[in-house]
Protein backbone atom coordinates (compact mmCIF):
# COMPACT_ATOMS: atom_id res chain seq x y z
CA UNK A 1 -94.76 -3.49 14.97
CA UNK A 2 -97.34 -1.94 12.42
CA UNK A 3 -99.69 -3.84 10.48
CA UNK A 4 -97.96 -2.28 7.37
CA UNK A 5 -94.35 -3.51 8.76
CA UNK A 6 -95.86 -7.19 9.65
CA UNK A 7 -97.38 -7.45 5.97
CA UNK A 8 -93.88 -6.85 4.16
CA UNK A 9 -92.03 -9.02 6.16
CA UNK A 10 -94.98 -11.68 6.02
CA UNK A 11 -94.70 -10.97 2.11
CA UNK A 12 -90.80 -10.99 1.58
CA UNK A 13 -90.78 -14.49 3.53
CA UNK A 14 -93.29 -15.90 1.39
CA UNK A 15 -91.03 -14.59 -2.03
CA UNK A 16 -87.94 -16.14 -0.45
CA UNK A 17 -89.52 -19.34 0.42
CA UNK A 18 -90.90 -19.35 -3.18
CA UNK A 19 -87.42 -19.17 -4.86
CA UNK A 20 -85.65 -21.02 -2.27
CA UNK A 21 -88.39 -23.56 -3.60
CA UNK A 22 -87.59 -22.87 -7.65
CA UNK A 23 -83.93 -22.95 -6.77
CA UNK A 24 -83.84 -26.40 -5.19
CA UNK A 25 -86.27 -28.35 -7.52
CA UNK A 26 -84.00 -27.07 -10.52
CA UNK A 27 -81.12 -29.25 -9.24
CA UNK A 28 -83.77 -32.24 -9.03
CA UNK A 29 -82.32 -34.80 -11.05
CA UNK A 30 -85.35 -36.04 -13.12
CA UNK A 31 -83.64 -39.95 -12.35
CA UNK A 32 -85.55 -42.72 -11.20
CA UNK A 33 -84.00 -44.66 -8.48
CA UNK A 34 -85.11 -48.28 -7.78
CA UNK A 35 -83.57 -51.44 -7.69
CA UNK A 36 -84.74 -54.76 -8.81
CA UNK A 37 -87.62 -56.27 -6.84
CA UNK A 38 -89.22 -52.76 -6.50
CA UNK A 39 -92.78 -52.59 -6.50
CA UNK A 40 -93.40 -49.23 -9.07
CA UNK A 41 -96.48 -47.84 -10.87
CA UNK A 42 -96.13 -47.49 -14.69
CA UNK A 43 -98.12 -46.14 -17.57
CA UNK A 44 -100.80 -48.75 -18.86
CA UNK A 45 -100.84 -47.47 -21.91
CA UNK A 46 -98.72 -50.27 -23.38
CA UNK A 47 -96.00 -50.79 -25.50
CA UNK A 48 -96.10 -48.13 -27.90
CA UNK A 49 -96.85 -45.44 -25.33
CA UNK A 50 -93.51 -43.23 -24.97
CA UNK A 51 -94.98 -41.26 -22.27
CA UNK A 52 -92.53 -43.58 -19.25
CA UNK A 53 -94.29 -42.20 -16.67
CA UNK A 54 -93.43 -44.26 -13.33
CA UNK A 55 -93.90 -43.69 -9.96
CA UNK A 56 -93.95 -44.71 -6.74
CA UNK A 57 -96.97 -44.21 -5.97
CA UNK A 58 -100.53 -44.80 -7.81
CA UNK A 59 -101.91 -42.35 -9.88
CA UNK A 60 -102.65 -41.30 -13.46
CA UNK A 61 -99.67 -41.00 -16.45
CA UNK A 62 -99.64 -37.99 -18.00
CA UNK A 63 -101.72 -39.76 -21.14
CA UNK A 64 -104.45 -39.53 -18.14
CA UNK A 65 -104.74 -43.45 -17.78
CA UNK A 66 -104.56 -45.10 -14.51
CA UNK A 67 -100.58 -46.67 -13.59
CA UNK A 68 -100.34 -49.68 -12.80
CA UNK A 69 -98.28 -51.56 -10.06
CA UNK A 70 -95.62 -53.23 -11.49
CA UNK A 71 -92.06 -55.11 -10.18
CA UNK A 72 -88.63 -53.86 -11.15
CA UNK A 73 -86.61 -56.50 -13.37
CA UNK A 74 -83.42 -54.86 -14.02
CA UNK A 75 -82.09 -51.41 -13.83
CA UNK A 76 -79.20 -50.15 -15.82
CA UNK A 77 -78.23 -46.34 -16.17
CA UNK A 78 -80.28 -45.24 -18.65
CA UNK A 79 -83.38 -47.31 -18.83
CA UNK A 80 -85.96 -49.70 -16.12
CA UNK A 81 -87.62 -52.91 -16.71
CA UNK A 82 -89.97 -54.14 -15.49
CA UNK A 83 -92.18 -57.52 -15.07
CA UNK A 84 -95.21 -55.30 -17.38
CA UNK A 85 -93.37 -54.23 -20.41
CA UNK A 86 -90.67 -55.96 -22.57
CA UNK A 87 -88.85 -52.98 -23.40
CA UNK A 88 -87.22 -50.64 -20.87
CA UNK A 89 -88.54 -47.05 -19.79
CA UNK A 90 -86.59 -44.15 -19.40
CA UNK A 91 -84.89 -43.61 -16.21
CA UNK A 92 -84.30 -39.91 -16.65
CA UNK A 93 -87.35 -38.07 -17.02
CA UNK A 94 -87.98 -34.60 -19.09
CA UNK A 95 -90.61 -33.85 -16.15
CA UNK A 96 -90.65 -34.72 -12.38
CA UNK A 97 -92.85 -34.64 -9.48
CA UNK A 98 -92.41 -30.77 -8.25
CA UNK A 99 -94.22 -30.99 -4.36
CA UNK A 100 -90.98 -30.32 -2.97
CA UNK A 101 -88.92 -31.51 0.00
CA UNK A 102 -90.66 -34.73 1.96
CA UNK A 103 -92.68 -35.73 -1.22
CA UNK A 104 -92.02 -39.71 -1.71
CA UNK A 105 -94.21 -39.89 -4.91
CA UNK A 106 -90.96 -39.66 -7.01
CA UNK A 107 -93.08 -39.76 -10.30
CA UNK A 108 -91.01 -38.38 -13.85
CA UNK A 109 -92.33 -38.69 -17.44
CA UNK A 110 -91.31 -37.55 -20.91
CA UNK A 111 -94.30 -35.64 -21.36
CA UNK A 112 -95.78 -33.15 -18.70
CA UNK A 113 -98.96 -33.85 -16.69
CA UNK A 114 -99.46 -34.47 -13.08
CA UNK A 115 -97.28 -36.41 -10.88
CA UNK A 116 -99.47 -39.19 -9.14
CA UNK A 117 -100.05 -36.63 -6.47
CA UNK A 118 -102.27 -34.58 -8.62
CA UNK A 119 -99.78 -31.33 -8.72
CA UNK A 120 -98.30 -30.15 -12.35
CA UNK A 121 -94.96 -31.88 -13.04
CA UNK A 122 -92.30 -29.47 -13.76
CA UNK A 123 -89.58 -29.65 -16.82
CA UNK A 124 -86.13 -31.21 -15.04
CA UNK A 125 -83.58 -28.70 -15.87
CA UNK A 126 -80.04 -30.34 -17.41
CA UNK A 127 -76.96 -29.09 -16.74
């Protein structure tokens, strides 16, 4: 095999792998999924912040602040509580933790930033 030959086939594998990548984080969900008594990192921005970045792992929110570790009160379908805030957070985020398959960082937010392992968050495609 040429060096040409081993190039292109070294360069179509890295295209596929690329969409097969953009093709499976656009069915990502964007949903949180905890139950209560989960241990969760949150945005410690405070009440008024609508960012809802969680995580479950530490990090920064995508306001840039550190998260902080928080337990899960109550979960319904569309919002989390927990022991930090009085109000609930979004469960469905606009933007999610893109690292791909075997990432357990699980961070969304309604704004974009980083997840809380330091890569860009992507926007969650709805259906």
């Amino acid at each position: 095999m040429t060096g040409k030959r081993m190039l292109l086939i070294g360069v179509m594998a890295a295209v596929a792998l690329f969409a097969f990548h953009a093709v499976s984080f656009a069915d990502t969900t964007g949903k949180m999924n905890v139950k209560p008594g989960d241990m969760i990192y949150v945005c410690a921005c405070g009440e008024m912040c609508d960012c809802d970045t969680m995580s479950m792992k530490p990090g920064q929110c995508s306001c840039g602040k550190d998260m902080i570790k928080t337990k899960v009160t109550k979960v319904d379908d569309n919002f989390i509580y927990v022991e930090a805030y009085k109000r609930g957070l979004k469960r469905m985020g606009k933007y999610a933790c893109a690292c791909g398959a075997g990432c357990d960082c699980n961070t969304i937010s309604q704004k974009p930033g980083n997840c809380s392992c330091g890569k860009p968050m992507k926007e969650v495609k709805m259906n």
